[in-house]
C-alpha atoms as a PDB file:
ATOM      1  CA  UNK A   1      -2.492  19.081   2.025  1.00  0.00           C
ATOM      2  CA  UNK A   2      -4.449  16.735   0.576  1.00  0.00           C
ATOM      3  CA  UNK A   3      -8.357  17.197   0.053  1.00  0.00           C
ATOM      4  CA  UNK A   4     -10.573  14.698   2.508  1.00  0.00           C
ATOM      5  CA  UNK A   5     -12.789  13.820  -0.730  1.00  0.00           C
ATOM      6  CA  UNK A   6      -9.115  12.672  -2.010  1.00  0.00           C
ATOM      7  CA  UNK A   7      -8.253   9.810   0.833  1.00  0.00           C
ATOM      8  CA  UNK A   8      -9.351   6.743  -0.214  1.00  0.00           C
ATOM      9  CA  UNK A   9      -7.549   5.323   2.909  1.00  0.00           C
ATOM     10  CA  UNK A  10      -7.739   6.788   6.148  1.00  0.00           C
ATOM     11  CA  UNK A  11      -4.972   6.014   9.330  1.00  0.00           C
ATOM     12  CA  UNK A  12      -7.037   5.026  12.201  1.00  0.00           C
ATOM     13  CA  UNK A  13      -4.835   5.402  15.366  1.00  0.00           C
ATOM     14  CA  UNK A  14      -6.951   3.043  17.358  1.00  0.00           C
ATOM     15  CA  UNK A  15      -6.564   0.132  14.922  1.00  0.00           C
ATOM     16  CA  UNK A  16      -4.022   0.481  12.666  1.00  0.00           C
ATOM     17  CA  UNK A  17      -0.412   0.833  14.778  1.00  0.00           C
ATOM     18  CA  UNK A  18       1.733  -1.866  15.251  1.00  0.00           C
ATOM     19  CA  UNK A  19       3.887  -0.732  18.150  1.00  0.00           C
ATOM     20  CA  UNK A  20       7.082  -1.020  16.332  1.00  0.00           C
ATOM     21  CA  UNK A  21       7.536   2.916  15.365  1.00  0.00           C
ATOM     22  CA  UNK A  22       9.586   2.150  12.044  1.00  0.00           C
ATOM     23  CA  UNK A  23       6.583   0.373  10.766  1.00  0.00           C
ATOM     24  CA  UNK A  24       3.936   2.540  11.833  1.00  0.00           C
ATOM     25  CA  UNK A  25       5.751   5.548  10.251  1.00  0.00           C
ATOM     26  CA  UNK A  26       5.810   3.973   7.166  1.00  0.00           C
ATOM     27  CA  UNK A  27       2.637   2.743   6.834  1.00  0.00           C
ATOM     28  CA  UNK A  28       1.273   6.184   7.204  1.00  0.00           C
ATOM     29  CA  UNK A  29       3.232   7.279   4.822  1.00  0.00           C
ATOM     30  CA  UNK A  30       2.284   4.167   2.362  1.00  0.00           C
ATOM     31  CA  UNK A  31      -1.016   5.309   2.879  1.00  0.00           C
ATOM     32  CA  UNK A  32      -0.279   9.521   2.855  1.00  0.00           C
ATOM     33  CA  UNK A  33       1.259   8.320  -0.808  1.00  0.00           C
ATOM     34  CA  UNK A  34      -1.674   6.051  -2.231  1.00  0.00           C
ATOM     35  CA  UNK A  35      -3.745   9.410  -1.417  1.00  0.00           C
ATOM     36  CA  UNK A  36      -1.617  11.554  -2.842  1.00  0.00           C
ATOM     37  CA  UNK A  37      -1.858   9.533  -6.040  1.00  0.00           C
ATOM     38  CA  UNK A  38      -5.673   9.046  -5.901  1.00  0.00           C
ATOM     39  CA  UNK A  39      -5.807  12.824  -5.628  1.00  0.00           C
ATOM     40  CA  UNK A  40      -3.806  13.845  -9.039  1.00  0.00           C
ATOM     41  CA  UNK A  41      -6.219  11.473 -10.599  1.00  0.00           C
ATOM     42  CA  UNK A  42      -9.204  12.759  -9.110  1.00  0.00           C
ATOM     43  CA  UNK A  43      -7.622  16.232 -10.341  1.00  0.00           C
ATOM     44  CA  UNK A  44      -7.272  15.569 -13.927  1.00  0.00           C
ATOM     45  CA  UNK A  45      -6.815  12.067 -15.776  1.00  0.00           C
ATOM     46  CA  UNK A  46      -4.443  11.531 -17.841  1.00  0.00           C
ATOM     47  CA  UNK A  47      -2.006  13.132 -15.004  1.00  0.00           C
ATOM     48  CA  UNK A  48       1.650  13.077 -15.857  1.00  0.00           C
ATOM     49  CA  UNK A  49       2.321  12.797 -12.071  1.00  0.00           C
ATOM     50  CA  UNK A  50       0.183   9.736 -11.871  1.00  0.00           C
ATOM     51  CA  UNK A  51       2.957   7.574 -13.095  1.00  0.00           C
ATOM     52  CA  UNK A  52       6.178   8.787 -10.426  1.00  0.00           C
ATOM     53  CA  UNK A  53       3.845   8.875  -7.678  1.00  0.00           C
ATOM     54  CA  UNK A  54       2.888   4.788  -8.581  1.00  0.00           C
ATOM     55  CA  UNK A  55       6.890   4.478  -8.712  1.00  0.00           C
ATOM     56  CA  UNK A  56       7.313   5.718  -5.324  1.00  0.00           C
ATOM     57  CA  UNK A  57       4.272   3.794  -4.426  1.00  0.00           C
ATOM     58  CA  UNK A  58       5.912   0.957  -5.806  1.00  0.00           C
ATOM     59  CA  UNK A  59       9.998   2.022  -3.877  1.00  0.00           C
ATOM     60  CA  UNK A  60       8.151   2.696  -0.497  1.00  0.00           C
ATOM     61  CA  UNK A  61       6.360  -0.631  -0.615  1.00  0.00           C
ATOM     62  CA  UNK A  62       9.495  -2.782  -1.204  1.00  0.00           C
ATOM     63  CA  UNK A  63      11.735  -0.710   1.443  1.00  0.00           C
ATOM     64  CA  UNK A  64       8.484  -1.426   3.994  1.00  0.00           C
ATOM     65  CA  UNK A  65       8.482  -5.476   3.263  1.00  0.00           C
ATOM     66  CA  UNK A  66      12.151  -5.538   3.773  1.00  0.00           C
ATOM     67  CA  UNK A  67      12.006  -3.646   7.022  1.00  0.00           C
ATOM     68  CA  UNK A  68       9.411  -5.960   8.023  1.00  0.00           C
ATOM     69  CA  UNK A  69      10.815  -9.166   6.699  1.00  0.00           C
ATOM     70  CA  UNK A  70      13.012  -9.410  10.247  1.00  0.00           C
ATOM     71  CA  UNK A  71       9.613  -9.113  12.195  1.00  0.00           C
ATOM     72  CA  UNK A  72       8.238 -12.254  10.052  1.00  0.00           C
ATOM     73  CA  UNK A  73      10.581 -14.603  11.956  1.00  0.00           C
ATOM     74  CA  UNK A  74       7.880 -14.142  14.929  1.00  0.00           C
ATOM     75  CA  UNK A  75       5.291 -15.868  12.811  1.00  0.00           C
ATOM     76  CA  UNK A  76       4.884 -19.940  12.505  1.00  0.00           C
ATOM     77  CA  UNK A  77       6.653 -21.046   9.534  1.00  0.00           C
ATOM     78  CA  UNK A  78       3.090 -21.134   7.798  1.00  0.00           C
ATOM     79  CA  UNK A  79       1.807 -17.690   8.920  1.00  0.00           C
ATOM     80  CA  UNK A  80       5.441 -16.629   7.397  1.00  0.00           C
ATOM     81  CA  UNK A  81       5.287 -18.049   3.888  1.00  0.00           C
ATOM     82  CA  UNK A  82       1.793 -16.832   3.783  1.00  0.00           C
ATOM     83  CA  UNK A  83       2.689 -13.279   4.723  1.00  0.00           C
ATOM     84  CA  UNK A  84       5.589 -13.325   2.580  1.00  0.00           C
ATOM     85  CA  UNK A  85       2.956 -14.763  -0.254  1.00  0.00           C
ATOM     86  CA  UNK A  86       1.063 -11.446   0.299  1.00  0.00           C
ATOM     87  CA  UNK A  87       3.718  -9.282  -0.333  1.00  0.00           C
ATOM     88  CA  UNK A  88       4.403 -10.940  -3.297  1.00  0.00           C
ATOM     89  CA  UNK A  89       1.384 -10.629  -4.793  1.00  0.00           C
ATOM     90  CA  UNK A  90       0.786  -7.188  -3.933  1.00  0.00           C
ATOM     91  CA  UNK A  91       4.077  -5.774  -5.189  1.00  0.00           C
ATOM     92  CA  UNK A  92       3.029  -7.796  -8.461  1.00  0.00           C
ATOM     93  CA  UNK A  93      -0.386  -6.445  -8.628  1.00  0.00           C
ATOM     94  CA  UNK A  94       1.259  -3.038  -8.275  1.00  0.00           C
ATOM     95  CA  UNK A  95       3.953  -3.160 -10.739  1.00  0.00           C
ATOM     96  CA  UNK A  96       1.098  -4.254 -13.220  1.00  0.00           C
ATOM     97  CA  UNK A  97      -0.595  -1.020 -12.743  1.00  0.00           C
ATOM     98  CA  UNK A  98       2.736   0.926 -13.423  1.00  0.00           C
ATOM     99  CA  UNK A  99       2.856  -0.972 -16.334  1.00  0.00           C
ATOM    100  CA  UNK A 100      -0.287   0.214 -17.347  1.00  0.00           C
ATOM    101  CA  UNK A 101       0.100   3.722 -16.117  1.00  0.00           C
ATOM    102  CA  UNK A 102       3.312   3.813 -18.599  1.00  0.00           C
ATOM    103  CA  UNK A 103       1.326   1.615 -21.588  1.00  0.00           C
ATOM    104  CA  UNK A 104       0.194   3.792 -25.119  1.00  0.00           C
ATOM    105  CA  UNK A 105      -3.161   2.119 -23.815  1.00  0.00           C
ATOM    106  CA  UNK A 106      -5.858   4.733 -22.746  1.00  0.00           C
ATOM    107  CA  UNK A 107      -7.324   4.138 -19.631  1.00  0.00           C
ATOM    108  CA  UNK A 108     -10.519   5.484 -18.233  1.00  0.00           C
ATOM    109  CA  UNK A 109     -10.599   7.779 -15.192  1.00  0.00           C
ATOM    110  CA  UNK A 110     -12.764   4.602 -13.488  1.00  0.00           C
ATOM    111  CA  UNK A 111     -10.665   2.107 -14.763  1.00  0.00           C
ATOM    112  CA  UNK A 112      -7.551   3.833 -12.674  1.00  0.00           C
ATOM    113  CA  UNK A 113      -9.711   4.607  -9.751  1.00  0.00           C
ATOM    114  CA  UNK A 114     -10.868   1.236  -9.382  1.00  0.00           C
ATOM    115  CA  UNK A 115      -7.526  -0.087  -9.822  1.00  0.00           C
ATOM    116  CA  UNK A 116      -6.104   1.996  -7.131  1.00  0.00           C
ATOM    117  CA  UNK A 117      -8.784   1.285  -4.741  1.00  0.00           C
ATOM    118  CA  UNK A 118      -8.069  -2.298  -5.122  1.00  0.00           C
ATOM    119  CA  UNK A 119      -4.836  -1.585  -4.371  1.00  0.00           C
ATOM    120  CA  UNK A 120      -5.921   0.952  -1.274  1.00  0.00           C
ATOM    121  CA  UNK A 121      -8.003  -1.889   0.176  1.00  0.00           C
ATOM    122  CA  UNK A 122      -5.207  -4.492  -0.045  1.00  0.00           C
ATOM    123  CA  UNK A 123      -3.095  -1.858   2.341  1.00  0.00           C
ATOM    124  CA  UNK A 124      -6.010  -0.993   4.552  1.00  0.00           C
ATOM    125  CA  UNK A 125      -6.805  -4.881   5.084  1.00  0.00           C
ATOM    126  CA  UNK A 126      -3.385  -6.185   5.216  1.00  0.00           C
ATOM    127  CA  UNK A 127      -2.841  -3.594   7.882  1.00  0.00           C
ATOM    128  CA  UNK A 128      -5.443  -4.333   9.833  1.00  0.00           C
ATOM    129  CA  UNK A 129      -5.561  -8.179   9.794  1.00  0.00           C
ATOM    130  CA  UNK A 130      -1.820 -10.073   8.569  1.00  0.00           C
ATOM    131  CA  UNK A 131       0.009  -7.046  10.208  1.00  0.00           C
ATOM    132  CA  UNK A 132      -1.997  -7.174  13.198  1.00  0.00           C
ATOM    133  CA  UNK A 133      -1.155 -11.012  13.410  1.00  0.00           C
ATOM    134  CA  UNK A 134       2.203  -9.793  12.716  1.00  0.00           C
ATOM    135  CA  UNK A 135       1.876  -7.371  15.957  1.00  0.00           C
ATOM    136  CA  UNK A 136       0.542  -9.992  18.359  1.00  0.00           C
ATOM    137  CA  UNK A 137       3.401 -12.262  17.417  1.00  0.00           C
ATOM    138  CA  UNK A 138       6.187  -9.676  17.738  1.00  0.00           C
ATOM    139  CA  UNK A 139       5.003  -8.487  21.350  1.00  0.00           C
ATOM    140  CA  UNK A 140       3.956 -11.863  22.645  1.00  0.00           C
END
């Protein structure tokens, strides 16, 4: 179990589900993993678990943007692109933390904390706002 001082993202079941279950599982889980991650640096820095847990981060977000690449066909062709635009950004902002989780380059402890939380607010608002567009789209 993770520690509460550990989450640096938090599943709010009044705001966050989508209504398609698939999705909803997995963003939980997208978020269960950025706090399990957040937690083995909060537990000691350097962490040699840092590193496969930003991996999976990194495996779990790709299989969630192809299971919700189908649901994107709801959108306007300009609500797509820019949802798609997201992703894209977001997978590259998180393979350039790997890369710097796996670089000979120290890092400090706030460094990687603030980099994560970037990374936890980019889930928590795209969530709440392009998925939620996502949502109305798909059920209207």
């Amino acid at each position: 179990m993770i520690e509460e001082r550990a989450h640096l993202v938090h599943w709010c079941e009044h705001s966050m589900p989508m209504g398609v279950k698939e999705i909803d599982l997995q963003h939980r889980q997208l978020l269960d993993s950025i706090n399990l991650l957040h937690a083995a640096i909060l537990a000691s820095w350097p962490d040699p678990k840092a590193l496969p847990l930003a991996t999976h981060l990194l495996a779990q977000t790709e299989q969630h943007f192809l299971t919700e690449a189908p649901y994107l066909q709801a959108l306007p062709s300009g609500q797509q692109r820019l949802h798609e635009l997201h992703h894209k950004h977001f997978l590259e902002a998180l393979q350039s933390f790997i890369l710097r989780l796996s670089s000979d380059i120290p890092m400090s402890t706030l460094s990687v904390r603030e980099q994560l939380a970037s990374l936890a607010e980019w889930y928590s608002s795209h969530i709440l706002n392009s998925d939620r567009e996502l949502s109305l789209a798909t059920s209207g």
